[in-house]
C-alpha atoms as a PDB file:
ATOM      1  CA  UNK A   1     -25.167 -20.289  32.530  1.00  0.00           C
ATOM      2  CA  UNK A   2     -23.842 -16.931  31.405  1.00  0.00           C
ATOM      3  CA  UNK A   3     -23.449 -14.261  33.646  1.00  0.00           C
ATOM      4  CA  UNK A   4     -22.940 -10.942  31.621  1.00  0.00           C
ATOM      5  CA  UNK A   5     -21.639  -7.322  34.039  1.00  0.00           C
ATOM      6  CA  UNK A   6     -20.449  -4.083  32.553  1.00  0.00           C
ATOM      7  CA  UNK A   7     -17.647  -2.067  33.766  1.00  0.00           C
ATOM      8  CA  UNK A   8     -16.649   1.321  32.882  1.00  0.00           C
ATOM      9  CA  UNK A   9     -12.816   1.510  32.532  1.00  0.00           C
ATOM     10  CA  UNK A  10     -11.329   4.089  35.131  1.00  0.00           C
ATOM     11  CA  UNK A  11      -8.509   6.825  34.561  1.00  0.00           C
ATOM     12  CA  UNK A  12      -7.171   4.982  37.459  1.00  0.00           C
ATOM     13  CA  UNK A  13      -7.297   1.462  35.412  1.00  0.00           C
ATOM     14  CA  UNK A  14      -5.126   2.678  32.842  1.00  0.00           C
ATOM     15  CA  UNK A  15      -1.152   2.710  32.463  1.00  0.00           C
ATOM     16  CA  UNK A  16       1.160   5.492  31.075  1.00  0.00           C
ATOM     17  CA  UNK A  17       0.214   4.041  27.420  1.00  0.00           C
ATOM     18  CA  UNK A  18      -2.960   5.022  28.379  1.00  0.00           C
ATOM     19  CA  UNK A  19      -4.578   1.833  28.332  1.00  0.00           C
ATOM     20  CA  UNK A  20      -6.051  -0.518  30.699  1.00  0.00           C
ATOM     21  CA  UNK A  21      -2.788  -1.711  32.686  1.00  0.00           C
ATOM     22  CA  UNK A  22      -2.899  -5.215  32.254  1.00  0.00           C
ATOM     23  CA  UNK A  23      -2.623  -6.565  35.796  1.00  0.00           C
ATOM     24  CA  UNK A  24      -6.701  -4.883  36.328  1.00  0.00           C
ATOM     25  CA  UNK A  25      -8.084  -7.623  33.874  1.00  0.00           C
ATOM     26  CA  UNK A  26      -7.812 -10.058  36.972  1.00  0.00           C
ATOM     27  CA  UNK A  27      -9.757  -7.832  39.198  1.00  0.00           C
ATOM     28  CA  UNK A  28     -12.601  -7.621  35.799  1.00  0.00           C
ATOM     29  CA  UNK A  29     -12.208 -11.612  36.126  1.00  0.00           C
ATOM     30  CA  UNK A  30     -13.441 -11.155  40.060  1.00  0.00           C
ATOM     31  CA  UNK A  31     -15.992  -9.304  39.357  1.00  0.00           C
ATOM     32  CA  UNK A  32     -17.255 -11.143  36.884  1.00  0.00           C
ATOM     33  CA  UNK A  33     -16.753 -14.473  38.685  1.00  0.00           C
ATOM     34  CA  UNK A  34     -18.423 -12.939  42.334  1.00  0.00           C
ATOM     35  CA  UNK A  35     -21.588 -11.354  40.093  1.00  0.00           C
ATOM     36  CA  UNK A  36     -22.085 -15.099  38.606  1.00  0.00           C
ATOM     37  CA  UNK A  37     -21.829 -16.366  42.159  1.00  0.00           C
ATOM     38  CA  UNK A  38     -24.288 -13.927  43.379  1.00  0.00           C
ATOM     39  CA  UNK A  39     -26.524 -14.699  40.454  1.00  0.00           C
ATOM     40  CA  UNK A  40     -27.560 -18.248  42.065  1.00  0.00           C
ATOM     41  CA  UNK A  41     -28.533 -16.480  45.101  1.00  0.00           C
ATOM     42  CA  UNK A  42     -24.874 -16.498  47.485  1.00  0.00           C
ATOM     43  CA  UNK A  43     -22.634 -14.237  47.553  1.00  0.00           C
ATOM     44  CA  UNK A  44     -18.428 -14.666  48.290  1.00  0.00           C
ATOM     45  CA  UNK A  45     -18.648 -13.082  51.400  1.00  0.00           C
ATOM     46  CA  UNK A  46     -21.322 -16.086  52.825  1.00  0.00           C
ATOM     47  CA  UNK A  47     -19.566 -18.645  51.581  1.00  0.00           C
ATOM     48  CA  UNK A  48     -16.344 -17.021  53.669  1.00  0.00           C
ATOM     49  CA  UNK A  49     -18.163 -16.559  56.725  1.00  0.00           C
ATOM     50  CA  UNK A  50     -21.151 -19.255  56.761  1.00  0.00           C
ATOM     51  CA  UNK A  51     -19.415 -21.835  55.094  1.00  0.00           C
ATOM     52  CA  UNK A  52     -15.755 -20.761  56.757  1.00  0.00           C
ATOM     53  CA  UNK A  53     -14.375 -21.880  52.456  1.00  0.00           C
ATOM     54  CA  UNK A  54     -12.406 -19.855  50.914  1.00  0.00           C
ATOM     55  CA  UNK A  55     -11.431 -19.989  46.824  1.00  0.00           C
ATOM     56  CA  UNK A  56      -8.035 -18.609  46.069  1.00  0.00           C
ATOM     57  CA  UNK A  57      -7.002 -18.310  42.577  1.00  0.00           C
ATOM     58  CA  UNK A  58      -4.144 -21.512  42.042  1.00  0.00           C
ATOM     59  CA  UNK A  59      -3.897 -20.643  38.556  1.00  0.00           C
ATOM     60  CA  UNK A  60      -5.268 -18.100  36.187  1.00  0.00           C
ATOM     61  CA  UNK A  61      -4.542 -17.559  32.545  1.00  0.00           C
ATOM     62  CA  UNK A  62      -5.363 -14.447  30.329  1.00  0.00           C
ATOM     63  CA  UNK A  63      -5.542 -13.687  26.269  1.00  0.00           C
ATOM     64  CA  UNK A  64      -5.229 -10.103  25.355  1.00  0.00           C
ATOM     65  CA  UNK A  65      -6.722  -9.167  21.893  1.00  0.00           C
ATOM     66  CA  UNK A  66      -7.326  -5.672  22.018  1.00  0.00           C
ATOM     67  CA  UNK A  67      -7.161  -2.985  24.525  1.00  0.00           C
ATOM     68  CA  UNK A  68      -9.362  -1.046  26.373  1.00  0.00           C
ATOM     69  CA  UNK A  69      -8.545   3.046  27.425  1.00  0.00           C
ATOM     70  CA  UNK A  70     -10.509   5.040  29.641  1.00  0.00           C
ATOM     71  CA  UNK A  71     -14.341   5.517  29.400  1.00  0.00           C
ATOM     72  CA  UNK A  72     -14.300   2.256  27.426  1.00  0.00           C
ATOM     73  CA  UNK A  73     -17.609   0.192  28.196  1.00  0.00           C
ATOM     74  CA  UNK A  74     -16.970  -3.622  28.685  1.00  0.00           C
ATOM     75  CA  UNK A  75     -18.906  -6.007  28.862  1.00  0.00           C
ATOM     76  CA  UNK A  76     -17.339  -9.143  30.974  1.00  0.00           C
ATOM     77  CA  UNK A  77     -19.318 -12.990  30.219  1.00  0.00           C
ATOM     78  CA  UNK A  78     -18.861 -15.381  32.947  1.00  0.00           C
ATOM     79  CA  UNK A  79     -19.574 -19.045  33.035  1.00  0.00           C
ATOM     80  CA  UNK A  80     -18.562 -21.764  35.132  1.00  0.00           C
ATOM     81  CA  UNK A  81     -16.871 -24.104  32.812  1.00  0.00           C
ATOM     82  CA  UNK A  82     -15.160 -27.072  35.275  1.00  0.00           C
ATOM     83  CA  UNK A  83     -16.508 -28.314  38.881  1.00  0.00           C
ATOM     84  CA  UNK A  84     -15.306 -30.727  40.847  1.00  0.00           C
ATOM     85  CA  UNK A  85     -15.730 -31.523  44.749  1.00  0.00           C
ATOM     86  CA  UNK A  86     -12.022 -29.887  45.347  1.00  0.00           C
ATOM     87  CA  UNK A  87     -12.037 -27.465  42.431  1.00  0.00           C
ATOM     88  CA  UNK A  88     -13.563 -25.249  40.296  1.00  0.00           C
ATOM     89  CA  UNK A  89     -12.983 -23.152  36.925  1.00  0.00           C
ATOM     90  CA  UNK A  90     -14.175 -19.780  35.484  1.00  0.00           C
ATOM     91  CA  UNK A  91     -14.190 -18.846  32.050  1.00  0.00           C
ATOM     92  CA  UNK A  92     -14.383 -15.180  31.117  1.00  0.00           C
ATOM     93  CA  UNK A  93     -14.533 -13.129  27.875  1.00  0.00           C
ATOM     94  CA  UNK A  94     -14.281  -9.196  28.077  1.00  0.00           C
ATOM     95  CA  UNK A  95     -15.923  -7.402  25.255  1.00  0.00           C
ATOM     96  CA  UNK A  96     -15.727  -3.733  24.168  1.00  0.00           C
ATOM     97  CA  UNK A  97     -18.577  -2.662  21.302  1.00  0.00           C
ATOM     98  CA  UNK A  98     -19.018  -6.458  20.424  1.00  0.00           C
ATOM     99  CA  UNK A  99     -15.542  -7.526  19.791  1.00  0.00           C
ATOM    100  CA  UNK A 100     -13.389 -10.008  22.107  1.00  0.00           C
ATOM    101  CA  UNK A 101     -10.287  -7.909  23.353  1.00  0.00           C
ATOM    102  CA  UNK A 102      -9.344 -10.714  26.731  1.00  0.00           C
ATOM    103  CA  UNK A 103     -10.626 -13.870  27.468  1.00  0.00           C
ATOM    104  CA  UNK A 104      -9.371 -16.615  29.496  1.00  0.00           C
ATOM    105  CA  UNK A 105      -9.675 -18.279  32.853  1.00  0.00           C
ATOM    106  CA  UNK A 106      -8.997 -18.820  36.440  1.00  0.00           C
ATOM    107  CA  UNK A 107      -8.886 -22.059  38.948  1.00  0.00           C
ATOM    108  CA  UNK A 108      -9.547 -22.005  42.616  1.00  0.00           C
ATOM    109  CA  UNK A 109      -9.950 -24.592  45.233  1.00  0.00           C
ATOM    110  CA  UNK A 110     -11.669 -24.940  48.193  1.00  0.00           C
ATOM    111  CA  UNK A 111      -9.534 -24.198  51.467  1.00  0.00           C
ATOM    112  CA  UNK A 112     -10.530 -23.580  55.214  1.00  0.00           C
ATOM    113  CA  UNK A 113      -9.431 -21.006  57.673  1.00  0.00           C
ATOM    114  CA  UNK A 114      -6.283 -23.583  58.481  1.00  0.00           C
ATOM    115  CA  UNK A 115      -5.448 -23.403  54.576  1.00  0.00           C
ATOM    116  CA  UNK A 116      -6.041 -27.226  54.033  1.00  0.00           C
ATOM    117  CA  UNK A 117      -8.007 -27.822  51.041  1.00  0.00           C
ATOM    118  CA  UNK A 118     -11.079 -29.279  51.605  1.00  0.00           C
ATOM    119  CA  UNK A 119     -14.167 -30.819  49.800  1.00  0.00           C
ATOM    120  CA  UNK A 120     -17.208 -28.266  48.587  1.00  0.00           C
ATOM    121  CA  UNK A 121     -19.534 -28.276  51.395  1.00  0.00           C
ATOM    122  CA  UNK A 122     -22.907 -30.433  49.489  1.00  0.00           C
ATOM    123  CA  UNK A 123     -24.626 -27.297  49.828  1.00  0.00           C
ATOM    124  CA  UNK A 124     -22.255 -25.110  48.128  1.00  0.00           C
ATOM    125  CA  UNK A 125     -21.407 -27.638  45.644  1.00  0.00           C
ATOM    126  CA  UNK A 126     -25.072 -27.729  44.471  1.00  0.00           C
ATOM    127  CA  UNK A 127     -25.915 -24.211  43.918  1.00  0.00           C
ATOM    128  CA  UNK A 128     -22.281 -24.105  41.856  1.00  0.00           C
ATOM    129  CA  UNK A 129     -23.708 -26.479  39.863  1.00  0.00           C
ATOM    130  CA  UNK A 130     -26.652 -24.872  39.052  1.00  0.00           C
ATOM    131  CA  UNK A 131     -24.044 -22.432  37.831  1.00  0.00           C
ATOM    132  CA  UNK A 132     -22.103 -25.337  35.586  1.00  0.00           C
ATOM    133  CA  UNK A 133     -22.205 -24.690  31.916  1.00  0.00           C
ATOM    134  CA  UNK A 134     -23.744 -27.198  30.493  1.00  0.00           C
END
């Protein structure tokens, strides 16, 4: 599954080059990874509190192409591209009038409250793969 948000680059998104600092492409990954979440009906916060799981990024990884500058529409494409029961991959490509400028990808895995990682709960791990791109 693809998950597909737009974002509307802020003055306060850019650098003194006046383009998008690079650092904020991370925070476009989150948002694109929490809307694709949401999209099979859960959001981040549930899992957090319900589920007591938490997914912190372990490693991310990030193309640039092409910038973006301020008032810029993107368009960022999420999809799930790895699961397993103690981790999981996203895969993201940020667009700007059709063309690729970023893509690239982030890894989390499951910890609790304690910071021990821990097997997906069955439940969680099912509606993630409903998510899995297949």
């Amino acid at each position: 599954m693809i998950n597909e948000v737009s974002y509307r680059v802020l003055y306060g998104d850019t650098d003194c080059g006046e383009v998008m600092y690079y650092g904020n492409y991370l925070r476009l990954f989150e948002i694109g990874r929490a809307e694709l979440i949401r999209s099979a009906g859960i959001s981040y916060k549930e899992i957090e509190e319900k589920k007591g799981i938490i997914l912190p990024v372990v490693e991310s990884f990030i193309k640039y192409k092409a910038s973006a500058k301020y008032d810029d529409l993107l368009i960022i494409r999420t999809t799930l591209k790895e699961l397993k029961t103690y981790k999981v991959v996203f895969e993201y490509k940020i667009f700007k009038n059709d063309d690729l400028i970023t893509e690239g990808y982030t890894v989390h895995v499951p910890i609790n409250k304690e910071g021990k990682i821990v097997k997906f709960p069955k439940d969680i791990y099912q509606i993630l793969y409903s998510l899995l791109e297949k």
